[in-house]
PDB file of N, CA and C in Angstrom:
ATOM      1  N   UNK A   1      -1.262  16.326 -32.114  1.00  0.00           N
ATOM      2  CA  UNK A   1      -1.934  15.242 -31.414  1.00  0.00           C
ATOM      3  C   UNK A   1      -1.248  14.925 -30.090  1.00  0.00           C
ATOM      4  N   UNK A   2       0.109  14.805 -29.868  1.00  0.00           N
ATOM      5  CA  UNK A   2       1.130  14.118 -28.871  1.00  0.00           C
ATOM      6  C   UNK A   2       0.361  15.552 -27.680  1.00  0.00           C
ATOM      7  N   UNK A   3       0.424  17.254 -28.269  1.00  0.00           N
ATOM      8  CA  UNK A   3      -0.050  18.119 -27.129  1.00  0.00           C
ATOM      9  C   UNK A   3      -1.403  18.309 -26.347  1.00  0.00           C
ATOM     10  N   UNK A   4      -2.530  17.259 -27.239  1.00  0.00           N
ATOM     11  CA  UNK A   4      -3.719  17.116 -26.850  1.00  0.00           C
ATOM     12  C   UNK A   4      -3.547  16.367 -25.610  1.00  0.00           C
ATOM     13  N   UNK A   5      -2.785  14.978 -26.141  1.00  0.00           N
ATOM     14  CA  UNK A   5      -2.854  14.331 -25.340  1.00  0.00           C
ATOM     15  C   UNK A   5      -2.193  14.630 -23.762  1.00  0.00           C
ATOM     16  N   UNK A   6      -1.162  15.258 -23.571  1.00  0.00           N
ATOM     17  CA  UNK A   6      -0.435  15.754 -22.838  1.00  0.00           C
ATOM     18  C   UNK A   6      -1.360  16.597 -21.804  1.00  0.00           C
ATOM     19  N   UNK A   7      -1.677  17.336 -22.484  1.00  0.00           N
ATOM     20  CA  UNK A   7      -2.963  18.039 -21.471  1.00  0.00           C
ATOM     21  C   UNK A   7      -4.053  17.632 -21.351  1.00  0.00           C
ATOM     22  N   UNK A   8      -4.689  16.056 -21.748  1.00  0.00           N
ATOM     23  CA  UNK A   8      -5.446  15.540 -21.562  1.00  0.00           C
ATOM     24  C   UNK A   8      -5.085  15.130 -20.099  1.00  0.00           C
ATOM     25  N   UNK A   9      -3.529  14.503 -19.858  1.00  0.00           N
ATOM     26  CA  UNK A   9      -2.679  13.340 -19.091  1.00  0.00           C
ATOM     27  C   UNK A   9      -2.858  14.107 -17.683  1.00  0.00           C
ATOM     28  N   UNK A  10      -2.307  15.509 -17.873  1.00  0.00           N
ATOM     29  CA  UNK A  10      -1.641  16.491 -17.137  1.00  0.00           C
ATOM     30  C   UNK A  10      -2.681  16.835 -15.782  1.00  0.00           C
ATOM     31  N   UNK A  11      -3.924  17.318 -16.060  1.00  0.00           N
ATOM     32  CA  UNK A  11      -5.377  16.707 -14.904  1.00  0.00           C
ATOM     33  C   UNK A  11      -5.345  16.152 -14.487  1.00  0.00           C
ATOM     34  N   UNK A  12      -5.330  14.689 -14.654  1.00  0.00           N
ATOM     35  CA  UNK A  12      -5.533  13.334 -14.405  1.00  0.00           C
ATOM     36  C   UNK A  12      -4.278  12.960 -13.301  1.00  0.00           C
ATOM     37  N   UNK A  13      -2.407  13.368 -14.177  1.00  0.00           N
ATOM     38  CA  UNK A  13      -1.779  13.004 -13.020  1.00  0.00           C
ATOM     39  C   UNK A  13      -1.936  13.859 -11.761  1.00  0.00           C
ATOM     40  N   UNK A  14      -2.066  15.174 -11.673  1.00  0.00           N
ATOM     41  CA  UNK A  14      -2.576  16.065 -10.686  1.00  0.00           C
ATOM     42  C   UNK A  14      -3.602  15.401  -9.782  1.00  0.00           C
ATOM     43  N   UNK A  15      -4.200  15.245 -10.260  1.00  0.00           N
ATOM     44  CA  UNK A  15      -5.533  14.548  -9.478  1.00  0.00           C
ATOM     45  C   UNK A  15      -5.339  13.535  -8.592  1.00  0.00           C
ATOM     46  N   UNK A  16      -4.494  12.274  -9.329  1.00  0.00           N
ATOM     47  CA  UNK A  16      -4.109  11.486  -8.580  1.00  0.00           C
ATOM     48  C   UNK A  16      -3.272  11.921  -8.011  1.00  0.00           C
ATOM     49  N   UNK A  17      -2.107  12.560  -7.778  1.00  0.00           N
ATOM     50  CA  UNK A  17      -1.211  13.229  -6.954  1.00  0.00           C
ATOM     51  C   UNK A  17      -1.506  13.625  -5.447  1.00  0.00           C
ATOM     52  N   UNK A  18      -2.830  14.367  -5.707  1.00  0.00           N
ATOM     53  CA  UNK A  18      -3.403  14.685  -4.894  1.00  0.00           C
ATOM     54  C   UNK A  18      -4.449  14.229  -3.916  1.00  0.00           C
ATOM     55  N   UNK A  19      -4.876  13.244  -4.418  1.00  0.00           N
ATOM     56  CA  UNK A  19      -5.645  12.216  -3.925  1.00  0.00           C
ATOM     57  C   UNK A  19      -4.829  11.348  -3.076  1.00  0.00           C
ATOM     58  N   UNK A  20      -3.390  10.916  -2.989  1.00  0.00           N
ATOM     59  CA  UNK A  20      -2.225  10.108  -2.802  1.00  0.00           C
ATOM     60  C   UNK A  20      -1.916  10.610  -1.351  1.00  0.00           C
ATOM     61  N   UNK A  21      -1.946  12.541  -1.575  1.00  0.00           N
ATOM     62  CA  UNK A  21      -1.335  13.291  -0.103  1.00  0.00           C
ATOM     63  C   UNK A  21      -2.522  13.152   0.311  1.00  0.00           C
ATOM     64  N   UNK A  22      -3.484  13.165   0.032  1.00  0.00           N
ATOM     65  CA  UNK A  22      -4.879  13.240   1.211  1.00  0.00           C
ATOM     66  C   UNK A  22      -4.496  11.855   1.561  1.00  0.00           C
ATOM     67  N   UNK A  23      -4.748  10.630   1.129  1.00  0.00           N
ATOM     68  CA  UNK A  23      -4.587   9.401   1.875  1.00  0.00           C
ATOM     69  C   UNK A  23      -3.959   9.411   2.556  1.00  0.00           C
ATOM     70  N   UNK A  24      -2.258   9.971   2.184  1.00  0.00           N
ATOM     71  CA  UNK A  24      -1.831   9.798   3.432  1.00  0.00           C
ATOM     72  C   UNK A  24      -1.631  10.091   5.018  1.00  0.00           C
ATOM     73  N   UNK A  25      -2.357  11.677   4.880  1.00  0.00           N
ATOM     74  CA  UNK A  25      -2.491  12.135   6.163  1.00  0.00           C
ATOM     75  C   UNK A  25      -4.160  11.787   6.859  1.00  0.00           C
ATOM     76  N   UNK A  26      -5.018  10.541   6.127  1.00  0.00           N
ATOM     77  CA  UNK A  26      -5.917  10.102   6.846  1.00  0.00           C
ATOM     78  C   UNK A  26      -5.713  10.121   8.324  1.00  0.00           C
ATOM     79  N   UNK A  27      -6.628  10.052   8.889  1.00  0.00           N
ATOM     80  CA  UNK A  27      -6.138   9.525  10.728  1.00  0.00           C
ATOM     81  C   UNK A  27      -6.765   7.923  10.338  1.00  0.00           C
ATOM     82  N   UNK A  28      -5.932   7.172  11.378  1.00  0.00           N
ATOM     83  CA  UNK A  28      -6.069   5.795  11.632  1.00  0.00           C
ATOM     84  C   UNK A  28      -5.552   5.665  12.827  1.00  0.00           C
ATOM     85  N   UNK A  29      -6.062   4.405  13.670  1.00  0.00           N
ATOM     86  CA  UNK A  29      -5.792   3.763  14.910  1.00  0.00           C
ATOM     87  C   UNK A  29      -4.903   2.432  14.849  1.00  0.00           C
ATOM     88  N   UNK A  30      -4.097   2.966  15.595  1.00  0.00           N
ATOM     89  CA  UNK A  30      -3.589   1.860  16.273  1.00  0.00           C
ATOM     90  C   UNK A  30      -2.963   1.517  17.569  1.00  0.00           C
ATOM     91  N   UNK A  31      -2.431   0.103  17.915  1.00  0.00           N
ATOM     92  CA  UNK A  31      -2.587  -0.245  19.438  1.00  0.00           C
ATOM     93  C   UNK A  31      -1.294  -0.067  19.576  1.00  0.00           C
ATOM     94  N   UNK A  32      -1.182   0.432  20.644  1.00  0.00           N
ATOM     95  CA  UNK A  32       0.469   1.018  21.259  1.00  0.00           C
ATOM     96  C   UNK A  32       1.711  -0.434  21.569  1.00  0.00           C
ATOM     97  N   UNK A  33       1.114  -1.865  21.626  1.00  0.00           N
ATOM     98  CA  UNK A  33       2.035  -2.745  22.144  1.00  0.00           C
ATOM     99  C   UNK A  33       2.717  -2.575  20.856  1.00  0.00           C
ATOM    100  N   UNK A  34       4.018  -3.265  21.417  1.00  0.00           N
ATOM    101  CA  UNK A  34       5.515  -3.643  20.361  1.00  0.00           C
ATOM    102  C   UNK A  34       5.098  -4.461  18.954  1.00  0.00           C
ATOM    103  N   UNK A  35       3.970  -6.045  19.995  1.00  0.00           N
ATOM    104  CA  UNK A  35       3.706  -6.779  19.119  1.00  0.00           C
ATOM    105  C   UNK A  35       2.666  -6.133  17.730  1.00  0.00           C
ATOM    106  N   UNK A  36       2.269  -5.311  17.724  1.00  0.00           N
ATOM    107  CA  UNK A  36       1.001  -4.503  16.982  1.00  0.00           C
ATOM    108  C   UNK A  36       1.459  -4.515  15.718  1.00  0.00           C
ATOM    109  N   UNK A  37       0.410  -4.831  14.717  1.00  0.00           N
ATOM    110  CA  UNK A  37       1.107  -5.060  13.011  1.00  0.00           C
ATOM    111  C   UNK A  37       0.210  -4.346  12.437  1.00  0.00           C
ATOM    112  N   UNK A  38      -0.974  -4.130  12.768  1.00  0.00           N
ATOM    113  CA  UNK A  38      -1.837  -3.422  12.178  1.00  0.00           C
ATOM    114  C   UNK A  38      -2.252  -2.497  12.341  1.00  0.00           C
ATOM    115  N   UNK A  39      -2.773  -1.164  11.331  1.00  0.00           N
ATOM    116  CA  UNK A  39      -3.451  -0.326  11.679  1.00  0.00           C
ATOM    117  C   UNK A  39      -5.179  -0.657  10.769  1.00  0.00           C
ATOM    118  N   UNK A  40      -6.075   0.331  11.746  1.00  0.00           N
ATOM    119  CA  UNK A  40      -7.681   0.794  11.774  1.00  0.00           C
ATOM    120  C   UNK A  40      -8.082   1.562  11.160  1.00  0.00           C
ATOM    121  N   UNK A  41      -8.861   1.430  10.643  1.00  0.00           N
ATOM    122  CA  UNK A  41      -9.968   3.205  10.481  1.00  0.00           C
ATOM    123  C   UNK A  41     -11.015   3.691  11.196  1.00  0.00           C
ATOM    124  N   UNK A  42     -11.538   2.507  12.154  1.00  0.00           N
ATOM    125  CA  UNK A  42     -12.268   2.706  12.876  1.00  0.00           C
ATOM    126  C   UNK A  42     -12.065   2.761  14.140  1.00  0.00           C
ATOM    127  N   UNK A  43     -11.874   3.486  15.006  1.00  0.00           N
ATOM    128  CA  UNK A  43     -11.218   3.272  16.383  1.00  0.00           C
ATOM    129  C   UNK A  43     -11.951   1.841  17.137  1.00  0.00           C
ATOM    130  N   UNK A  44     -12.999   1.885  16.889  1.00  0.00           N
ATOM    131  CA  UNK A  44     -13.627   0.843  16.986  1.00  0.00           C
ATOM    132  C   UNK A  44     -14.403  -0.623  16.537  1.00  0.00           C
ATOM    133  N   UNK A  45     -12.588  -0.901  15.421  1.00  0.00           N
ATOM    134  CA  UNK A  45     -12.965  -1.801  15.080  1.00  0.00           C
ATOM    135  C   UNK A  45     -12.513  -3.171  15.398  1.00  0.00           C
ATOM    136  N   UNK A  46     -13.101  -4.442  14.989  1.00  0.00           N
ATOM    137  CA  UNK A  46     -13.010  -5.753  15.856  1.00  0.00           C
ATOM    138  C   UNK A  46     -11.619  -6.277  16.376  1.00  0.00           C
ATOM    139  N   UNK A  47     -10.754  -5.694  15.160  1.00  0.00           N
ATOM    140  CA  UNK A  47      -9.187  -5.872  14.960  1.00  0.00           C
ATOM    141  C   UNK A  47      -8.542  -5.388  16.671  1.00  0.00           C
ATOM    142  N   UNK A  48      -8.986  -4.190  17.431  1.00  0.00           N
ATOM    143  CA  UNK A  48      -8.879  -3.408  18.221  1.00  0.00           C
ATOM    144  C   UNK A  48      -8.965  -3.900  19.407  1.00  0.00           C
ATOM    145  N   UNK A  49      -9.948  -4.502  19.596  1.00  0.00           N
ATOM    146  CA  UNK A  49     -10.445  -4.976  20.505  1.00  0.00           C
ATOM    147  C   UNK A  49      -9.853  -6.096  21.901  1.00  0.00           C
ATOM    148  N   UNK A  50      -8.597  -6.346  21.110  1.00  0.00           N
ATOM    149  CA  UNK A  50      -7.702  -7.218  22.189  1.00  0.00           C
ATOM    150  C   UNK A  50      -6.508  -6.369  22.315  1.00  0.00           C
ATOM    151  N   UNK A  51      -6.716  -5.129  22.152  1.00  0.00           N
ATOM    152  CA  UNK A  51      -5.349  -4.258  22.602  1.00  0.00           C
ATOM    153  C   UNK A  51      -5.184  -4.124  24.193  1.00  0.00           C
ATOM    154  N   UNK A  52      -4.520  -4.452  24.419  1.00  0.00           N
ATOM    155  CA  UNK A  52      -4.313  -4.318  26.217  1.00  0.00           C
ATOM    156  C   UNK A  52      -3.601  -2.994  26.223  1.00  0.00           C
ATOM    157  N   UNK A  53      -3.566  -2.419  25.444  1.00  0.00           N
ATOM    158  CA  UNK A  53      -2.553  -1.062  25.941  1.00  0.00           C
ATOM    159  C   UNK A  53      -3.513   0.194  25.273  1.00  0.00           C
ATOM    160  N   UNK A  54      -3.143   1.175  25.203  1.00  0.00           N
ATOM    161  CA  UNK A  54      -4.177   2.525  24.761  1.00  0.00           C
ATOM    162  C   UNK A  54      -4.217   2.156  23.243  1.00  0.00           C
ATOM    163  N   UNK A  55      -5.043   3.091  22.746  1.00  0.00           N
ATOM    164  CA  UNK A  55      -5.267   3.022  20.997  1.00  0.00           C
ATOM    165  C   UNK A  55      -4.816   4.077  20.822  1.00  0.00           C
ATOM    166  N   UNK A  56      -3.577   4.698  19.741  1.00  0.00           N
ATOM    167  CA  UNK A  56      -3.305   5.703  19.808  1.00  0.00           C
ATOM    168  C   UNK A  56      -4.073   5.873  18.295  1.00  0.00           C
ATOM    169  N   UNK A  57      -4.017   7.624  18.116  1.00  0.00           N
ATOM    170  CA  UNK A  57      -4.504   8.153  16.588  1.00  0.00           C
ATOM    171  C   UNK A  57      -3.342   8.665  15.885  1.00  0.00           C
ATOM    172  N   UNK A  58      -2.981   8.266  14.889  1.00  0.00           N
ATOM    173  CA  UNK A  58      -2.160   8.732  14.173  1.00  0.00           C
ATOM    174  C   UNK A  58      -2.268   9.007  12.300  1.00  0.00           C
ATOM    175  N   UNK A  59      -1.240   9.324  11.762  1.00  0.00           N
ATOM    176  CA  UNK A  59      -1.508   9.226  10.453  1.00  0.00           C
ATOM    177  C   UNK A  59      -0.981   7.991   9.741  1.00  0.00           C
ATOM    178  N   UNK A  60      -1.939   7.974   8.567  1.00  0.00           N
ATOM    179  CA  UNK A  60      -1.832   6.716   7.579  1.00  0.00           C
ATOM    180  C   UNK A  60      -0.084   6.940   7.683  1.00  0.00           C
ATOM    181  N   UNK A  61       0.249   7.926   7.121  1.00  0.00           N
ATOM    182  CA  UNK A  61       2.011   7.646   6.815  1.00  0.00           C
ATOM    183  C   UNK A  61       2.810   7.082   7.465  1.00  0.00           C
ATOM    184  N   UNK A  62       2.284   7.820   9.149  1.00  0.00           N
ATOM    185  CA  UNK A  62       3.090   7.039  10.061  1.00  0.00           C
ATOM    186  C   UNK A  62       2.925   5.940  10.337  1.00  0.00           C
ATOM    187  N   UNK A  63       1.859   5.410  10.320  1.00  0.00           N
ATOM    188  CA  UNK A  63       1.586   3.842  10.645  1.00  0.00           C
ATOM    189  C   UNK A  63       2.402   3.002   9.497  1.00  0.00           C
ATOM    190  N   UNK A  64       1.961   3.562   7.920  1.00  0.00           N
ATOM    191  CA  UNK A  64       2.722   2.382   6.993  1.00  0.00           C
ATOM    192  C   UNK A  64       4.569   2.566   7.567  1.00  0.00           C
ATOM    193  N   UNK A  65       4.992   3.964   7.619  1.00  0.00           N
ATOM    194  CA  UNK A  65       6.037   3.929   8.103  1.00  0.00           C
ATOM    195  C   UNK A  65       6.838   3.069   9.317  1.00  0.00           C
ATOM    196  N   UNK A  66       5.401   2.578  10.057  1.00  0.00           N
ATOM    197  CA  UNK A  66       5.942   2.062  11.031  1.00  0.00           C
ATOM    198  C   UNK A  66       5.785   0.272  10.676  1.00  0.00           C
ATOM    199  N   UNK A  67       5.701  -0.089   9.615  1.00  0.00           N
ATOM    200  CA  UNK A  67       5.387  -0.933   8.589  1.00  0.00           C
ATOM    201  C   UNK A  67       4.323  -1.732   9.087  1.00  0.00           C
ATOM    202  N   UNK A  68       2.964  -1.049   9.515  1.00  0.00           N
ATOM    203  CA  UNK A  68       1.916  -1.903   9.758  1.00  0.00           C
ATOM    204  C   UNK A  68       1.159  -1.712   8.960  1.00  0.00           C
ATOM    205  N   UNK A  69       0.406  -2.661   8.542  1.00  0.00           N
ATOM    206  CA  UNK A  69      -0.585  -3.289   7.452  1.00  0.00           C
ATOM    207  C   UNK A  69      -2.452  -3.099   8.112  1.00  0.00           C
ATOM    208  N   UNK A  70      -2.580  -2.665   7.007  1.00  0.00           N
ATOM    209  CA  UNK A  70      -4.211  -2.312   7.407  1.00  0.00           C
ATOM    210  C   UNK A  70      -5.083  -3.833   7.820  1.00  0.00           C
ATOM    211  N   UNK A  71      -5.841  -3.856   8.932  1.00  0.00           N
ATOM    212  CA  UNK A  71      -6.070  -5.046   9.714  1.00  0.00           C
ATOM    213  C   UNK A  71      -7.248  -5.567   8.182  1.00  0.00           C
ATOM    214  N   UNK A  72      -7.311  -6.773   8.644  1.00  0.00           N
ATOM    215  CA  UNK A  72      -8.188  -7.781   7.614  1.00  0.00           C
ATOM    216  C   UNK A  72      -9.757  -7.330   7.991  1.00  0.00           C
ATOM    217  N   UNK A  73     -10.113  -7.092   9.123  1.00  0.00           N
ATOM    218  CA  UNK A  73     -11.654  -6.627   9.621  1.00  0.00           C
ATOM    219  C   UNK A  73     -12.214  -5.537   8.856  1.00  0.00           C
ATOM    220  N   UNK A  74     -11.140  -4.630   8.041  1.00  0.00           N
ATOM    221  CA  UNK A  74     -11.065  -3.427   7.665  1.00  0.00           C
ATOM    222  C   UNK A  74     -12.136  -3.410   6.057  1.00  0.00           C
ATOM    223  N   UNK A  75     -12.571  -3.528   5.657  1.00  0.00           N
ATOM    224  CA  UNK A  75     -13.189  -3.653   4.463  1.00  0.00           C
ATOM    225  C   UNK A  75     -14.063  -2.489   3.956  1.00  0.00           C
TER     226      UNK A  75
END
């Protein structure tokens, strides 16, 4: 029973594993000032819109890395 289950488990954590590295190399936007806390998914979304400086594209990783938080407009 314990080996059913095991290879029931064993898919499932794979799956999510993998689902985890795709998220993180999503592309997302965000605004180049210092003050900037958030990142986008939409280059053009409302959050964006008072950036006085360029919108750069980057990846989900790097942005959480850069410890910004996905904007509230984002839904």
């Amino acid at each position: 029973m314990k080996n059913s289950k095991a290879l029931f488990l064993l898919p499932v954590v794979l799956l999510l594993s993998f689902n985890a590295a795709i998220e993180e190399e999503k592309t997302v936007y965000i605004c180049k000032t210092k003050s900037s806390k958030k990142y986008h998914y939409r280059k053009n979304c409302r959050g964006l819109s008072r950036c006085s400086t360029t919108i750069e594209k980057v990846t989900l990783k790097k942005a959480k890395a850069s410890k910004k938080t996905l904007c509230g407009w984002e839904d």
